[in-house]
N, C-alpha and C. Protein backbone atom coordinates (compact mmCIF):
# COMPACT_ATOMS: atom_id res chain seq x y z
N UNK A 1 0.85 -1.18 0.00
CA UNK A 1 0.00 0.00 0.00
C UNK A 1 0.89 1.24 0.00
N UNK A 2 0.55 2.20 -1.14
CA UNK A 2 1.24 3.63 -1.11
C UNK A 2 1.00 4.17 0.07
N UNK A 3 2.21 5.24 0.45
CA UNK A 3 1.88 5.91 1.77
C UNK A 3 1.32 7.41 1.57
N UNK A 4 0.25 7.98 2.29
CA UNK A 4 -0.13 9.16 2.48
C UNK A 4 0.25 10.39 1.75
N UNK A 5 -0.05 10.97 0.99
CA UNK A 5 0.83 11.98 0.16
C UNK A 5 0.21 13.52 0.87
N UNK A 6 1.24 14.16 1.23
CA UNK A 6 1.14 15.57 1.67
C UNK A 6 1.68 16.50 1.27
N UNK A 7 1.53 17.76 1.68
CA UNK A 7 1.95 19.04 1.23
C UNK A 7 1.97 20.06 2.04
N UNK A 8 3.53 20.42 2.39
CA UNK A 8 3.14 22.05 3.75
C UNK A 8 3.60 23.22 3.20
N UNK A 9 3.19 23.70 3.32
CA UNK A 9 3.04 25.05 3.21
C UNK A 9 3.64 26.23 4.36
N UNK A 10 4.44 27.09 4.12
CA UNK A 10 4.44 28.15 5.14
C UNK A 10 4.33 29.86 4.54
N UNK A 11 3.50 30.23 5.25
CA UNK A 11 3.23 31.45 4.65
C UNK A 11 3.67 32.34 5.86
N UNK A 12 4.66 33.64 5.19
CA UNK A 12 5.04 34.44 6.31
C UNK A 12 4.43 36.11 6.33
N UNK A 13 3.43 36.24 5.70
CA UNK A 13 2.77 37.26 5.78
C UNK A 13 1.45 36.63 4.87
N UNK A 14 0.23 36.75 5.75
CA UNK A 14 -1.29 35.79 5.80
C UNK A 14 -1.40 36.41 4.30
N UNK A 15 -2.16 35.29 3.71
CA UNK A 15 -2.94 35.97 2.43
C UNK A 15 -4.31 36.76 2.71
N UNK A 16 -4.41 35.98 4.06
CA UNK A 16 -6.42 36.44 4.14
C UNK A 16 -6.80 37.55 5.23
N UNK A 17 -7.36 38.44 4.65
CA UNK A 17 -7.64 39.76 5.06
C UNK A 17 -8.58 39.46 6.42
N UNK A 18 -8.56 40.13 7.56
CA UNK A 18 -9.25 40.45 8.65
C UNK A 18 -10.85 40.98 7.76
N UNK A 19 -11.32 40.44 6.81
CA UNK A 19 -12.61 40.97 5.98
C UNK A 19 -13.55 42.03 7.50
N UNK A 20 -13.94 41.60 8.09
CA UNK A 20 -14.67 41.96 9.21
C UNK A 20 -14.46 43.61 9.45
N UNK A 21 -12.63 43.31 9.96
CA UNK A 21 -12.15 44.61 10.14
C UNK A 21 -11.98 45.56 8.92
N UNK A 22 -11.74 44.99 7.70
CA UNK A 22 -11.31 45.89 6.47
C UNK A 22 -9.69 46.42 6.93
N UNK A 23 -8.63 45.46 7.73
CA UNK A 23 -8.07 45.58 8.01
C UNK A 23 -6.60 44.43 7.36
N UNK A 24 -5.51 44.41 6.76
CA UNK A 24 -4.99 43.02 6.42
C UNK A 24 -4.40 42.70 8.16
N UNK A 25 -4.27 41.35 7.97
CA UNK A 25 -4.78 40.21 9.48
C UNK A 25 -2.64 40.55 9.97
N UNK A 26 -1.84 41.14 8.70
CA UNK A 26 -0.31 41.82 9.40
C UNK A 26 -0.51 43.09 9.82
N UNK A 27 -1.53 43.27 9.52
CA UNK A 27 -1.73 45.10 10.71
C UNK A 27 -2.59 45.31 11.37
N UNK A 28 -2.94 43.84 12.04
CA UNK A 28 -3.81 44.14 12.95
C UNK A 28 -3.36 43.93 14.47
N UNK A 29 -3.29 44.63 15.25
CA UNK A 29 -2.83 44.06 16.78
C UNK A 29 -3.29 43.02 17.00
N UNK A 30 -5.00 42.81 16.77
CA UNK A 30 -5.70 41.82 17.42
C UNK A 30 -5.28 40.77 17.10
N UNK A 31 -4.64 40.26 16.09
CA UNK A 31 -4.38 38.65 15.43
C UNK A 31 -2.64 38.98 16.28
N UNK A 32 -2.39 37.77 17.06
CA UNK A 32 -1.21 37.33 17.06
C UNK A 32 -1.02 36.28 16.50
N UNK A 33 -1.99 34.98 16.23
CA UNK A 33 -1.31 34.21 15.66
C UNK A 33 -2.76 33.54 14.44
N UNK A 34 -2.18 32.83 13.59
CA UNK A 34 -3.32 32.38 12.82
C UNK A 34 -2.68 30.71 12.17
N UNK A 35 -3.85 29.74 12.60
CA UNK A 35 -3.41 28.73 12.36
C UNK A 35 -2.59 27.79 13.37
N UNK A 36 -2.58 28.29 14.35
CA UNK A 36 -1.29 28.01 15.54
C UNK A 36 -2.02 26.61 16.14
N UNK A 37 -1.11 25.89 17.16
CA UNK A 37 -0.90 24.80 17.89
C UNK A 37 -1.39 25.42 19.12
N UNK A 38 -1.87 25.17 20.53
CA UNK A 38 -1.46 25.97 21.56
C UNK A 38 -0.06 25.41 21.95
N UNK A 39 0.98 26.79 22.48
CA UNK A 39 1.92 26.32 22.63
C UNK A 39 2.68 25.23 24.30
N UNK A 40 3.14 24.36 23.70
CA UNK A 40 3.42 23.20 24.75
C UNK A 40 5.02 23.07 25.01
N UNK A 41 5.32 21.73 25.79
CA UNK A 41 6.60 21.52 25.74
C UNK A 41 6.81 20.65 24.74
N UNK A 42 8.27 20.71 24.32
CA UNK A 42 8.86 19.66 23.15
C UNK A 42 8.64 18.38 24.09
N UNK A 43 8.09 17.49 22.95
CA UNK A 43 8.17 16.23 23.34
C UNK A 43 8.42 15.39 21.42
N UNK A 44 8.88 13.63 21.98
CA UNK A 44 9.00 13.26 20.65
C UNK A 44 8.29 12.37 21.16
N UNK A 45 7.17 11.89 20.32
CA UNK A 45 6.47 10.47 20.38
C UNK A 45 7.52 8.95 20.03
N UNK A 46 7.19 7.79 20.74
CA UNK A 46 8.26 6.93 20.82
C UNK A 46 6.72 5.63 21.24
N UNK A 47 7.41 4.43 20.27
CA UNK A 47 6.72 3.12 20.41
C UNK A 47 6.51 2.66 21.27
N UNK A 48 7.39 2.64 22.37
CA UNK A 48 6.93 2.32 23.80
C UNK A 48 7.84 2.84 24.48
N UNK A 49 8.03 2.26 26.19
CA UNK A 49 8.82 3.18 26.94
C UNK A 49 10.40 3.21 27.11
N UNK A 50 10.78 1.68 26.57
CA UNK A 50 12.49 1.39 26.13
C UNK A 50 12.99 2.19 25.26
N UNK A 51 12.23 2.20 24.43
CA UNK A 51 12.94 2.87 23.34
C UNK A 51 12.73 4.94 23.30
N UNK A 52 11.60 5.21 24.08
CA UNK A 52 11.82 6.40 24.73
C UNK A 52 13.19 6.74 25.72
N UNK A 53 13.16 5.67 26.44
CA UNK A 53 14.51 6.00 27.35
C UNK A 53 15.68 6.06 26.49
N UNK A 54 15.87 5.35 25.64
CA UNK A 54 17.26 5.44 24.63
C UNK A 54 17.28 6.50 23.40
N UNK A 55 16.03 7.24 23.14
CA UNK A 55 16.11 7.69 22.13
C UNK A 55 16.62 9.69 22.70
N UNK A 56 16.79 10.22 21.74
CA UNK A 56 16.97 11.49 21.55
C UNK A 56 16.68 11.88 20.55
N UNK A 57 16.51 13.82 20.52
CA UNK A 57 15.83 14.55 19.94
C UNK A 57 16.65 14.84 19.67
N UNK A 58 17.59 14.41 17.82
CA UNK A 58 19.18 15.28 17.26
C UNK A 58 19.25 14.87 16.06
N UNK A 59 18.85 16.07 15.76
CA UNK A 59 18.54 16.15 14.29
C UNK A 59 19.72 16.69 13.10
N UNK A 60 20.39 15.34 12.22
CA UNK A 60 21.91 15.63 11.93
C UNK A 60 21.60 16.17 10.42
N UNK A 61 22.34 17.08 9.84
CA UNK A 61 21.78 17.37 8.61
C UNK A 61 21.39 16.50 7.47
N UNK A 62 20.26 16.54 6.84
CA UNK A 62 20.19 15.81 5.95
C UNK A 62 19.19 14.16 6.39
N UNK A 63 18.84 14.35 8.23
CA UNK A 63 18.40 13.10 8.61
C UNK A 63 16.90 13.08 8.30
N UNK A 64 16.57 11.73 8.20
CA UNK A 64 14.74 12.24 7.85
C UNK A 64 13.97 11.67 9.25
N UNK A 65 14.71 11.50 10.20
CA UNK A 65 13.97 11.12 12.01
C UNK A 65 14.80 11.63 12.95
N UNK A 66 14.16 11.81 13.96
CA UNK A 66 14.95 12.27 15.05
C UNK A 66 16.08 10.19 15.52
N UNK A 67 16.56 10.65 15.92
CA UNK A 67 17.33 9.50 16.68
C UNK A 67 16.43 8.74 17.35
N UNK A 68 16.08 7.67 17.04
CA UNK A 68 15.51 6.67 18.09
C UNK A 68 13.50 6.68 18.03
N UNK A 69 13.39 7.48 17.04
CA UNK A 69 11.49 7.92 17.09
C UNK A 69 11.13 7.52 15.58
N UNK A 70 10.47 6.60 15.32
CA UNK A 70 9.91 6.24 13.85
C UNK A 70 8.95 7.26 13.76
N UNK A 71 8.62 8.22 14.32
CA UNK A 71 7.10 9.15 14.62
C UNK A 71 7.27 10.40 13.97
N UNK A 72 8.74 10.68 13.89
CA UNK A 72 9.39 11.86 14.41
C UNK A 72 9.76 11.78 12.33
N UNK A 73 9.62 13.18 11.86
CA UNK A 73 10.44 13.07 10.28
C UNK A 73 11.27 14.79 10.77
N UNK A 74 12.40 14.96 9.80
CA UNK A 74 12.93 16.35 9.85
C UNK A 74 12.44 16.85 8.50
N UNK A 75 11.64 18.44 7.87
CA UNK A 75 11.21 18.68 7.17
C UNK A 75 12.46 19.68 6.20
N UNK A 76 13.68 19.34 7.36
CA UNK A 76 14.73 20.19 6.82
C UNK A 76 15.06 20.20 5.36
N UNK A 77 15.94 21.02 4.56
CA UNK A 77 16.19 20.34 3.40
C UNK A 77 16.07 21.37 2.17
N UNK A 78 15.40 21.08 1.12
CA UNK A 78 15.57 22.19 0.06
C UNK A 78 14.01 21.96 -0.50
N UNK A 79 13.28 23.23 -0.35
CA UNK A 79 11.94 23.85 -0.40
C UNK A 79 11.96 24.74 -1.75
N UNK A 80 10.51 24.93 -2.22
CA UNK A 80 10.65 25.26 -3.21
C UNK A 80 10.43 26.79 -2.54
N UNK A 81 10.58 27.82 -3.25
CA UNK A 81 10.20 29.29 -2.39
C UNK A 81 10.30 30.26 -3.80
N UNK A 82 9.34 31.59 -3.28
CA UNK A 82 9.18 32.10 -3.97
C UNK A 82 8.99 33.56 -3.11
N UNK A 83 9.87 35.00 -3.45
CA UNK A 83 9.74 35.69 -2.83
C UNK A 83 9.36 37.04 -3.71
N UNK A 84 8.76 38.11 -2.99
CA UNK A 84 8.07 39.26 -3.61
C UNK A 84 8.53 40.39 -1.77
N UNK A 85 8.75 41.74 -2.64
CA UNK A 85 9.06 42.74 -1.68
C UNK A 85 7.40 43.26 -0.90
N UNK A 86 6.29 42.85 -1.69
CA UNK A 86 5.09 43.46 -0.65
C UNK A 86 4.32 42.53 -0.96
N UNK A 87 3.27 42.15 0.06
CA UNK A 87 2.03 41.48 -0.17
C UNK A 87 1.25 41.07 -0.89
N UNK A 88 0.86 42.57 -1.76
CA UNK A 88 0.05 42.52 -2.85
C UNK A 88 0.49 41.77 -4.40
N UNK A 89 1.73 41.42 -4.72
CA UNK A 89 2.51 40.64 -5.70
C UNK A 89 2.96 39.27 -5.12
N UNK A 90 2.64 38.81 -3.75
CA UNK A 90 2.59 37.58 -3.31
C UNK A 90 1.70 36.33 -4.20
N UNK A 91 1.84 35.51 -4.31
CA UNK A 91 0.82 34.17 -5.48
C UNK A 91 -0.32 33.47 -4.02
N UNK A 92 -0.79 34.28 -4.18
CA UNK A 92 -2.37 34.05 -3.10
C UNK A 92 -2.64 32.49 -3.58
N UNK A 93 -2.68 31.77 -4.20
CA UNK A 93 -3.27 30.61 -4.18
C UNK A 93 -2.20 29.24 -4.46
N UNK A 94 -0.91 29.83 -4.21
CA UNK A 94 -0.15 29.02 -4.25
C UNK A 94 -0.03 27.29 -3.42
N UNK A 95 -1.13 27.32 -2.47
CA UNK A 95 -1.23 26.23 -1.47
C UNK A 95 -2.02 25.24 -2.11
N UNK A 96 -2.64 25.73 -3.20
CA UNK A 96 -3.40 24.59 -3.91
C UNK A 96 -2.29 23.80 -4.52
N UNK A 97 -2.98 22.50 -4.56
CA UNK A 97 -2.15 20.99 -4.75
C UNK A 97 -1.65 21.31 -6.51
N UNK A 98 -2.64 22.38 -7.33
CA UNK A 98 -2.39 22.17 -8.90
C UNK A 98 -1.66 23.44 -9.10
N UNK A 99 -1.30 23.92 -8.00
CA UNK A 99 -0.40 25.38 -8.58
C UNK A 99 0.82 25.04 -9.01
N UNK A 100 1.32 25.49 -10.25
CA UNK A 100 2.50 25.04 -10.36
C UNK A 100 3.79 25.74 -9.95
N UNK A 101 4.55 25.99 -8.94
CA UNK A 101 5.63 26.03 -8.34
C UNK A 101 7.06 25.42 -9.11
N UNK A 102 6.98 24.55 -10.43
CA UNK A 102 8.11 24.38 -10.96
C UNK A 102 9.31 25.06 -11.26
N UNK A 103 8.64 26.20 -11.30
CA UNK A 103 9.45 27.94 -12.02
C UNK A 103 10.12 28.02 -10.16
N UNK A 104 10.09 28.27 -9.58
CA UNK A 104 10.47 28.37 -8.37
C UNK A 104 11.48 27.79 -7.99
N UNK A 105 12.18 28.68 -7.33
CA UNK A 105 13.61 28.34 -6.98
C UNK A 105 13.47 27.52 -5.59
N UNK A 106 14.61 26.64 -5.14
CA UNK A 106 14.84 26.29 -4.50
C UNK A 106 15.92 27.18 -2.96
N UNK A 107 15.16 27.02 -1.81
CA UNK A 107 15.88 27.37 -0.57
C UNK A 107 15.94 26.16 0.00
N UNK A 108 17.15 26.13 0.95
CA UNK A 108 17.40 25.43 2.01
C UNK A 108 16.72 26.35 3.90
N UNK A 109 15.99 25.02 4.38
CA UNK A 109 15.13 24.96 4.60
C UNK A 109 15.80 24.50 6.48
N UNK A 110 16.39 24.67 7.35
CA UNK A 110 15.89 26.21 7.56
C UNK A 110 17.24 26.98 7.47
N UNK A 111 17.20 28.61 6.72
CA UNK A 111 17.77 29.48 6.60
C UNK A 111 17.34 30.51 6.39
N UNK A 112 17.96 31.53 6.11
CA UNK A 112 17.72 33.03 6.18
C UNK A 112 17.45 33.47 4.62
N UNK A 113 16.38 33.60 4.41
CA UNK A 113 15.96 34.05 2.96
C UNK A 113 17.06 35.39 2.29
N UNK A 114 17.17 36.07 3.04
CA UNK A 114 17.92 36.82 2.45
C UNK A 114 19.66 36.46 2.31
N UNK A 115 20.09 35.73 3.00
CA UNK A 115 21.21 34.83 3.16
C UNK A 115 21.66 34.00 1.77
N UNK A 116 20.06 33.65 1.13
CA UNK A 116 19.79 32.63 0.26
C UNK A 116 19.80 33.70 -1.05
N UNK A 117 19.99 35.14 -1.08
CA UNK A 117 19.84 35.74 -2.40
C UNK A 117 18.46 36.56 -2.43
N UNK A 118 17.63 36.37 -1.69
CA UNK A 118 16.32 36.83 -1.90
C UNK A 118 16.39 38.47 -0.91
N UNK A 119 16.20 39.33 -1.64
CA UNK A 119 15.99 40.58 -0.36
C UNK A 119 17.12 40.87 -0.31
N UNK A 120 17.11 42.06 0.81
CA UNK A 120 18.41 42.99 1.40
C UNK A 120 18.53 41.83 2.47
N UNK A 121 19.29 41.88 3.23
CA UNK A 121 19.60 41.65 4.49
C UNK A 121 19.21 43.22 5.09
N UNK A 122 18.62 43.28 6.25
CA UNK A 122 18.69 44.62 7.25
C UNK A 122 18.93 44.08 8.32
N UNK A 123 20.61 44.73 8.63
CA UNK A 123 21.19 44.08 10.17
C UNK A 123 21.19 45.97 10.89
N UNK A 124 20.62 46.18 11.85
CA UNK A 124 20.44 47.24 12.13
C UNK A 124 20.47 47.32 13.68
N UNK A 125 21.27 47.75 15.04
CA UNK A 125 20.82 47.16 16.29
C UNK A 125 20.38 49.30 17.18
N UNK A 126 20.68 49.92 16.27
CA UNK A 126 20.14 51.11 16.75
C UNK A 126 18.32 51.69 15.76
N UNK A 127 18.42 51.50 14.74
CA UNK A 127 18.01 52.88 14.03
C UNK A 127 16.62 51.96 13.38
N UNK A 128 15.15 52.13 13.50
CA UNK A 128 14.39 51.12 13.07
C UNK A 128 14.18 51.56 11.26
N UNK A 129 14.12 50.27 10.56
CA UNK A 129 14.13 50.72 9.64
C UNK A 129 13.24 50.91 8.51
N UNK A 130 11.53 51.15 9.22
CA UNK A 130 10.35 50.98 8.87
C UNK A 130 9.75 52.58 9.54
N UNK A 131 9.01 52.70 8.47
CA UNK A 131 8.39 54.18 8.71
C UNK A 131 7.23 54.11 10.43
N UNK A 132 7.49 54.97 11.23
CA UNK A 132 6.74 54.54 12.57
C UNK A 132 5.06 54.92 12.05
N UNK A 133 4.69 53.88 11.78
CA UNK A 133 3.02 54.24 11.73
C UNK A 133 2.61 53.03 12.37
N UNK A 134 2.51 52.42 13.47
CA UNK A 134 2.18 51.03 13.90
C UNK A 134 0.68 51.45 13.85
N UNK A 135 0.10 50.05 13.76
CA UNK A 135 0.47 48.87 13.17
C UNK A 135 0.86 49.05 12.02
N UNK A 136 0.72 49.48 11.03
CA UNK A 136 0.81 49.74 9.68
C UNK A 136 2.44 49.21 9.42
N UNK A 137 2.44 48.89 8.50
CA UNK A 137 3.91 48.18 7.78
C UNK A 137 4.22 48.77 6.63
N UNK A 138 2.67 48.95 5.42
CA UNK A 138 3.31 49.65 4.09
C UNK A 138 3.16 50.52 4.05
N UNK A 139 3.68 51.61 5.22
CA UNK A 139 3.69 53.19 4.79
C UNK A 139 5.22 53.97 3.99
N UNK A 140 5.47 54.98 3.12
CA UNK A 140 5.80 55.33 2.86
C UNK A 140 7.25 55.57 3.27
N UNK A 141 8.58 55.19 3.44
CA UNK A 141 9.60 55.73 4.57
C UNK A 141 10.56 56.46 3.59
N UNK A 142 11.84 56.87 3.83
CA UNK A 142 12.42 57.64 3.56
C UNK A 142 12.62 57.23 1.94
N UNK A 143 12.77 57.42 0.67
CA UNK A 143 13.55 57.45 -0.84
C UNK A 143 15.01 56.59 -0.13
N UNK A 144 15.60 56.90 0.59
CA UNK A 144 16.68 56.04 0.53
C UNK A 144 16.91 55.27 1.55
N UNK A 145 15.89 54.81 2.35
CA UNK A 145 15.88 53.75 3.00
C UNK A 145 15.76 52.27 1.81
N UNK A 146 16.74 51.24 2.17
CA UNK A 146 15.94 49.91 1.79
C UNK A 146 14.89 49.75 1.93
N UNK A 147 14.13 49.75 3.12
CA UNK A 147 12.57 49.72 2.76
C UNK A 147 11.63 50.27 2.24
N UNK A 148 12.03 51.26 1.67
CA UNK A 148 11.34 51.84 0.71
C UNK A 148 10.84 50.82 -0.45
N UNK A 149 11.77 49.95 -1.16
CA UNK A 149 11.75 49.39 -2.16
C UNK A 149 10.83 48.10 -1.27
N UNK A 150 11.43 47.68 -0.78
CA UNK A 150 10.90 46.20 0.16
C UNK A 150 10.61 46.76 1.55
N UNK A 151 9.12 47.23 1.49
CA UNK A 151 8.58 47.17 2.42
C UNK A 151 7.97 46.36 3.52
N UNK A 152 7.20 45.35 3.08
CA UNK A 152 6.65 43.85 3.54
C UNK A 152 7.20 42.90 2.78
N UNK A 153 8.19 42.33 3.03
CA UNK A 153 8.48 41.19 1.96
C UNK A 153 7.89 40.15 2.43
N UNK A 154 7.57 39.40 1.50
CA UNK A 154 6.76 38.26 1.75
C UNK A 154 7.54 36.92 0.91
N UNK A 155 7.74 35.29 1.59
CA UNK A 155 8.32 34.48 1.43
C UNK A 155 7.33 33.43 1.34
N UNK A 156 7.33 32.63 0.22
CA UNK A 156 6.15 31.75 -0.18
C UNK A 156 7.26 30.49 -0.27
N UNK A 157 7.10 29.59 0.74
CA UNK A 157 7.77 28.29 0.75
C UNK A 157 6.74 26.58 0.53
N UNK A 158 7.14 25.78 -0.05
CA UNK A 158 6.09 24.61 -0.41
C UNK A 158 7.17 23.84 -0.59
N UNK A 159 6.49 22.48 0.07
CA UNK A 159 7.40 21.46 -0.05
C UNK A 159 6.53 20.12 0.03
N UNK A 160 6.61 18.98 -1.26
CA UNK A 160 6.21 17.99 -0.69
C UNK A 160 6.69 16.92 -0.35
N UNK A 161 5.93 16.07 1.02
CA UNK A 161 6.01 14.64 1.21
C UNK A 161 5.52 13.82 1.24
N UNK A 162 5.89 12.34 1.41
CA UNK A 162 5.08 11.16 1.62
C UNK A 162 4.94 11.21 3.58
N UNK A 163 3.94 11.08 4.23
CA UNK A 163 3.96 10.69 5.21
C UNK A 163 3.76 9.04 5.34
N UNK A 164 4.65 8.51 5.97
CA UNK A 164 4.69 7.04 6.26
C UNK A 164 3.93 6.58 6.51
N UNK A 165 3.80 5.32 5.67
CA UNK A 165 2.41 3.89 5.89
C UNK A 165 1.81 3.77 7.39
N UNK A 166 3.61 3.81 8.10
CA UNK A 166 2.70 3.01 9.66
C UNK A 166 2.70 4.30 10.65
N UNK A 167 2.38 5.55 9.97
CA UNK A 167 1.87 6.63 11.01
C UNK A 167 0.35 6.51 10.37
N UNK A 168 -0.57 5.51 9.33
CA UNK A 168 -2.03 5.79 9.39
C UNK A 168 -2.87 5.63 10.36
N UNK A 169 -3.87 6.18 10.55
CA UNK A 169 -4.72 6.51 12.01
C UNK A 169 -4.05 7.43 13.38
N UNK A 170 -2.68 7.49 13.04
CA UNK A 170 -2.10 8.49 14.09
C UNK A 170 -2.69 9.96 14.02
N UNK A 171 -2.49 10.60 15.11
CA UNK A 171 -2.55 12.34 15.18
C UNK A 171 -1.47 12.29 14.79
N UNK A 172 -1.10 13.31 13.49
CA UNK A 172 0.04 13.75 13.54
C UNK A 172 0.23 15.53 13.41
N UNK A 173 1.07 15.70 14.08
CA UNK A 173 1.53 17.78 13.54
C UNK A 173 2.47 18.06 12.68
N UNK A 174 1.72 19.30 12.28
CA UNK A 174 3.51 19.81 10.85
C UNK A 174 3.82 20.56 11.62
């Protein structure tokens, strides 16, 4: 029997508007999070309790389990990604299974998008480098600030996998 076929997705600035508020859901105070887990302690699921005692959570590059957990996959690795300096030129429907993402470059997964070629880097530890209108993000800032040009950048990452035969009927999390 084939195993489970999936697809994750991470989106770092929401596609979907606060409609209600007439507000987008990155300038709104009220949303801190969308889509979230409540947050817990790390734990790794393990077959029984021997092999919990021997196992560890160490994840070596390139591994596809933690040490000692058949439960456990690493999603690390090379993602397809696609980046735009504001929101509005982001690919809103990119999470569908028939979008095609072929044209899309590849990042390594996890790293610093701008590290990877995409964007400025802004390393800055005094001077902020976004026009002060909070909440607001795409306001206007100086002609020769970097953010002028890349105001909200937005990072569209997709990657797929097989989830394993003998995790069917499990809960599992991405």
């Amino acid at each position: 029997m084939r195993g489970i076929s999936a697809v994750i997705l991470l989106l770092l600035a929401s596609p979907f508007a606060s409609a209600q508020r007439g507000t987008p859901e990155w300038e709104d105070p009220r949303v801190f999070s969308v889509n979230e887990e409540p947050a817990h302690a790390t734990f790794v699921p393990y077959p029984d309790e021997r092999s919990a005692r021997r196992g560890a959570l160490a994840f070596a590059p390139g591994a596809p389990a933690a040490v000692g957990s058949p439960f456990v996959r690493s999603l690390n690795g090379a993602w397809k990604f696609h980046w735009v300096k504001e929101p509005a030129l982001r690919p809103a429907d990119f999470y569908r299974p028939e979008y095609d993402v072929s044209g899309w470059k590849e990042i390594r997964v996890p790293s610093n998008w701008e590290m990877e070629g995409h964007g400025t880097p802004i390393f800055l530890n005094i001077i902020y480098p976004f026009k002060r209108d909070a909440p607001g993000v795409m306001g206007e800032p100086p002609k020769d600030w970097t953010t002028y040009e890349e105001r909200n950048p937005v990072g569209s990452y997709r990657r797929s996998f097989t989830v394993p035969q003998t995790w069917a009927g499990r809960e599992t999390f991405l």
